[in-house]
Protein backbone atom coordinates (compact mmCIF):
# COMPACT_ATOMS: atom_id res chain seq x y z
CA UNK A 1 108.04 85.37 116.42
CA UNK A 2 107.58 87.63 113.60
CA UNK A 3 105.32 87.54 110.38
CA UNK A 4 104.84 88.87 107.06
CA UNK A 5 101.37 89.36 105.87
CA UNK A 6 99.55 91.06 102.54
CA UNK A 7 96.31 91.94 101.44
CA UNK A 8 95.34 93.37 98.13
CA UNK A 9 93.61 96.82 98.72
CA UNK A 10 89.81 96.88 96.81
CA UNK A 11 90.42 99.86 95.08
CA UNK A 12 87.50 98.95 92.53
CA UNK A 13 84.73 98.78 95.18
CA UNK A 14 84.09 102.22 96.11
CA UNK A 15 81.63 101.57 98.84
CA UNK A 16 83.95 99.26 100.12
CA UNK A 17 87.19 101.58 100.71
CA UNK A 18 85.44 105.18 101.09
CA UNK A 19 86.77 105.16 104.83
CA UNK A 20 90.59 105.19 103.13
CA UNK A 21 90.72 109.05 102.79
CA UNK A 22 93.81 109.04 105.11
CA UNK A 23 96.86 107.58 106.87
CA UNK A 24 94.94 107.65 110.23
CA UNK A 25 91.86 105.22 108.37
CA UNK A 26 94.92 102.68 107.21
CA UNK A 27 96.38 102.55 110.37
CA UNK A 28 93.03 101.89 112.41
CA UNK A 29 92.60 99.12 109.92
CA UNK A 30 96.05 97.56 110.44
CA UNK A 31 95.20 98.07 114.25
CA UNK A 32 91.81 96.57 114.47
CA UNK A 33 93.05 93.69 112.40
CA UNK A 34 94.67 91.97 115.64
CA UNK A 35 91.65 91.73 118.17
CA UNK A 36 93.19 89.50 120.25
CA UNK A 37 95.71 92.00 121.12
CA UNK A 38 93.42 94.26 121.97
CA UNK A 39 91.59 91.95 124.40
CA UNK A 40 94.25 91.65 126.19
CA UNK A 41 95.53 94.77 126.25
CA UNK A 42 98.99 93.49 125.03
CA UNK A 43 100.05 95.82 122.06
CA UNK A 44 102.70 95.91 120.22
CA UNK A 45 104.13 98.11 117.21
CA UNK A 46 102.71 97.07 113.70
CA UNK A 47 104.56 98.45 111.17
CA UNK A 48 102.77 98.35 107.66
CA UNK A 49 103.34 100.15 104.53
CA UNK A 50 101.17 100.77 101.09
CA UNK A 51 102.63 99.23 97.65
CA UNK A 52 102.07 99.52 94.11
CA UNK A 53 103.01 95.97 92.47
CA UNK A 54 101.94 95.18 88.68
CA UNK A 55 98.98 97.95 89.16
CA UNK A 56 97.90 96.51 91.81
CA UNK A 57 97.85 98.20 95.36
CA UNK A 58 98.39 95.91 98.53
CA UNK A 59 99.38 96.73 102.55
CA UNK A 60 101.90 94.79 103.70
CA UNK A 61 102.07 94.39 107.97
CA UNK A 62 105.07 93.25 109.85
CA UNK A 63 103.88 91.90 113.28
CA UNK A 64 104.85 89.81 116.26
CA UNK A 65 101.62 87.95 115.77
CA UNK A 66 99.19 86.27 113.32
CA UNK A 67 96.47 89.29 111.45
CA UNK A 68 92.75 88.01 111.73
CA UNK A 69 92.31 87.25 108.38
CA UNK A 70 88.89 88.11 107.96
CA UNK A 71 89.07 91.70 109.38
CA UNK A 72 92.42 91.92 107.51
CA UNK A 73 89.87 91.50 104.57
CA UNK A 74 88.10 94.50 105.40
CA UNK A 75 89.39 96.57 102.82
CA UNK A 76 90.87 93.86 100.77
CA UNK A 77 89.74 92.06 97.71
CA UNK A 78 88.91 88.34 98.83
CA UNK A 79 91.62 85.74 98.81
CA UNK A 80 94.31 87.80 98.62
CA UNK A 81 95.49 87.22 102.13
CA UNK A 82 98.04 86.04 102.82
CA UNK A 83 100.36 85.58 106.15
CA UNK A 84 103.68 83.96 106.51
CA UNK A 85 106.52 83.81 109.46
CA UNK A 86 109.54 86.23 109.06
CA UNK A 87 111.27 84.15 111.67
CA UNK A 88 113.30 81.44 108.95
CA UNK A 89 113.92 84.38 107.06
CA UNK A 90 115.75 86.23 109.17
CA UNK A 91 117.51 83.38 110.12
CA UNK A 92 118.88 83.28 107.06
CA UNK A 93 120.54 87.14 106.82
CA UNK A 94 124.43 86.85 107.65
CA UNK A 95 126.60 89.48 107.86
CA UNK A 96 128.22 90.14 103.95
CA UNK A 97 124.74 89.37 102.32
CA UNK A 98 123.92 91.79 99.46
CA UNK A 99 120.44 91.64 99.18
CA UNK A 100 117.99 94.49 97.06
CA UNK A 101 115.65 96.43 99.10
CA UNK A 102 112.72 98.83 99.13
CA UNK A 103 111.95 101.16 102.03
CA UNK A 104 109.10 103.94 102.43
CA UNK A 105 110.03 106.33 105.53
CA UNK A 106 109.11 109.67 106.35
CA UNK A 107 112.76 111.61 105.98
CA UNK A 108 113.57 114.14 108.85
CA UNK A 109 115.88 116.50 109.80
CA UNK A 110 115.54 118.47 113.69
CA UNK A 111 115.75 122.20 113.74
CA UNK A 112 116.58 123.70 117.39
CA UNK A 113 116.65 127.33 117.38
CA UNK A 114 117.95 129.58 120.49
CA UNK A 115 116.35 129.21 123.94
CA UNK A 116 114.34 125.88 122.69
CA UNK A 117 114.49 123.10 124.75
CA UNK A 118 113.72 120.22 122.08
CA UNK A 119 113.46 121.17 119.02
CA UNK A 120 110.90 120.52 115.43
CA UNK A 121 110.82 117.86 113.59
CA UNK A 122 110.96 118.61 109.72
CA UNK A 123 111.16 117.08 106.43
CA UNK A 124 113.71 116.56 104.01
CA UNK A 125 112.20 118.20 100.61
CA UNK A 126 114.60 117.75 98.08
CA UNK A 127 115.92 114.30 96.76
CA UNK A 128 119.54 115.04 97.93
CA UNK A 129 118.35 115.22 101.21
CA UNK A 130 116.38 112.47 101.24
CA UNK A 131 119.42 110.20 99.93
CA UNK A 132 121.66 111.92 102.57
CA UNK A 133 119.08 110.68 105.17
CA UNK A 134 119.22 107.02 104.22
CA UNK A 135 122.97 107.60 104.04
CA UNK A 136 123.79 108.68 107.43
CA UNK A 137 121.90 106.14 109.17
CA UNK A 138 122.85 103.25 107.38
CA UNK A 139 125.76 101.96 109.28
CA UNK A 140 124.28 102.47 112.53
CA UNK A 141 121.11 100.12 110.82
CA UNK A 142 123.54 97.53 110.09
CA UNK A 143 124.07 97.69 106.58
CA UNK A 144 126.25 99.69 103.86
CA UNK A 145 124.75 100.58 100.55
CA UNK A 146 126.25 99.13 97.41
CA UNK A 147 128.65 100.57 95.27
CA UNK A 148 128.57 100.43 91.36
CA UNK A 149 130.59 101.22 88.63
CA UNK A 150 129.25 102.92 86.02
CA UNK A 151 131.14 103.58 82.34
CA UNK A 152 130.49 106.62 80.88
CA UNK A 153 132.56 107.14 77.20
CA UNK A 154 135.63 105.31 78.98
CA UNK A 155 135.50 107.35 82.20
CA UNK A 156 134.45 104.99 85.11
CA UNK A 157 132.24 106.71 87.93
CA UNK A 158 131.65 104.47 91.10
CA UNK A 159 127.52 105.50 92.29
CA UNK A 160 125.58 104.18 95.12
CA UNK A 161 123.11 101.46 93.94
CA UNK A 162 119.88 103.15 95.38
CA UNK A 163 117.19 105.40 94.51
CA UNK A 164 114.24 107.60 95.54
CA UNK A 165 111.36 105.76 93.23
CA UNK A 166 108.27 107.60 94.56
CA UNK A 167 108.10 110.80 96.60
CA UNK A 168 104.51 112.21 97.79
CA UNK A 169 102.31 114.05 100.71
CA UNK A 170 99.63 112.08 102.12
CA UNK A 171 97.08 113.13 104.16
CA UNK A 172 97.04 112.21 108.37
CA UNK A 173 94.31 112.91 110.34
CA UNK A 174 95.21 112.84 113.83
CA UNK A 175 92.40 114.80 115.32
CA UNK A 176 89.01 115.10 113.64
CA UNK A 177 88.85 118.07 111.59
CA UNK A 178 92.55 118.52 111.60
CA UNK A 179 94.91 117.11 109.16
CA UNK A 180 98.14 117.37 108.35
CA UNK A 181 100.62 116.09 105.12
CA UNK A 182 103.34 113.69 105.95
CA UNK A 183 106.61 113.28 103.57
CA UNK A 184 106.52 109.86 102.26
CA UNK A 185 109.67 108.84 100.54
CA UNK A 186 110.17 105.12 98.87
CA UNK A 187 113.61 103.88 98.24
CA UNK A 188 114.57 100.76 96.22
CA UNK A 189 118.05 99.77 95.44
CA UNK A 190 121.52 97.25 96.62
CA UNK A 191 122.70 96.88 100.23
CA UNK A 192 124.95 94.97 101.85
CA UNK A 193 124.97 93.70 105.65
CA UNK A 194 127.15 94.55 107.69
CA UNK A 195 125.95 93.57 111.55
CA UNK A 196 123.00 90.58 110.53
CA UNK A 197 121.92 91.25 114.37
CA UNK A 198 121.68 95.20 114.23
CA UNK A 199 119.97 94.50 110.70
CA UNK A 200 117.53 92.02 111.70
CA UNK A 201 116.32 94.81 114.47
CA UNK A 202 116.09 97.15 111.62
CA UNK A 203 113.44 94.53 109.41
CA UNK A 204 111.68 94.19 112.20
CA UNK A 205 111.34 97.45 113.90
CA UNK A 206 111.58 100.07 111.44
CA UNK A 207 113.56 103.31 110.67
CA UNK A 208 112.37 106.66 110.93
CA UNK A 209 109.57 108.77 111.89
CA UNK A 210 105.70 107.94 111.80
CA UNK A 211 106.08 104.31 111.84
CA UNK A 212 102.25 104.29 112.77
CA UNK A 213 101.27 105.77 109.81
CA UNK A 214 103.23 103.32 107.32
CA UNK A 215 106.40 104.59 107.22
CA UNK A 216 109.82 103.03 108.44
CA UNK A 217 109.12 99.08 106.77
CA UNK A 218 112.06 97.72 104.93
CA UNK A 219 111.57 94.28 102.98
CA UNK A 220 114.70 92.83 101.20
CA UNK A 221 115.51 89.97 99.01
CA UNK A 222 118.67 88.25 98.77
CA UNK A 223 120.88 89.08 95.90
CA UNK A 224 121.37 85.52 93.91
């Protein structure tokens, strides 16, 4: 089973979210939030992601099991929780579905140079690259971006139905006392299934780098 849960974040009480300096502080939050995993040692992938909806900032958590609500309240302004299962959802998604998304994932490209075994990891900077990104690994996720016509003084133009909406470089503290600036892209636009199982796997596990440090969640919602 899978579940969808938000929590608005209490950016007016000071005291309250002075810990939230950095990814790391977010993700121990998300973490903590499911003690019963960690009494049993049974852990599984969270992904989680920040949002800004009508001013208001909220964390959203995909999980294989139910957030305790009150430590998911930690941070959050009271009553604002709020869990529900993914699993009728997804039950729903069939291949040919356009449906509008939003995604916020850490862009990457690897860079091997001569005589190294593996490689580095770095981002994409510019918004081209960032697009191209989302582009190349969109069939293998499933799905196909939508196409759009747009008229421009009689000339017709066909454009892909997605956009970067917010770019920025938060902090991550992995070891105390050194920190270092992931690339957090958000992308909102039209996509269309393609395989519902391959896409499912995709809502559920993510896309991308860092998905620790809330980056990789899509959330879509089905084009009337």
């Amino acid at each position: 089973m899978y579940y969808l849960s938000r929590v608005e974040v209490d950016v007016q009480n000071r005291a309250k979210i002075k810990d939230l300096t950095h990814l790391g502080a977010y993700h121990n939050w998300v973490e903590q939030s499911f003690p019963k995993e960690i009494a049993t040692g049974e852990r599984h992938r969270h992904l989680w992601r920040l949002d800004i909806l009508g001013g208001k900032k909220y964390l959203l958590i995909m999980s294989q099991s139910k957030p305790d609500p009150n430590l998911l309240l930690k941070y959050g302004v009271a009553g604002t929780v709020v869990t529900k299962s993914y699993d009728a959802f997804l039950d729903k998604i069939h291949d040919g579905q356009i449906m509008r998304f939003r995604l916020t994932a850490n862009p990457t490209h690897k860079i091997t140079k001569p005589g190294e075994r593996h490689g580095k990891d770095l981002p994409h900077v510019t918004v081209v690259q960032q697009e191209k990104w989302l582009l190349d690994r969109a069939e293998k996720s499933g799905f196909q971006l939508v196409k759009q016509v747009d008229v421009d003084d009689s000339n017709e133009m066909e454009t892909l139905a997605f956009k970067v909406v917010s770019r920025d470089w938060p902090m991550l503290h992995r070891n105390p006392g050194h920190g270092v600036r992931l690339s957090r892209v958000t992308f909102e636009g039209l996509l269309r299934v393609e395989d519902a199982k391959t896409f499912k796997q995709l809502l559920v596990k993510g896309i991308g780098r860092e998905k620790a440090f809330g980056m990789g969640m899509m959330t879509v919602i089905p084009e009337a």
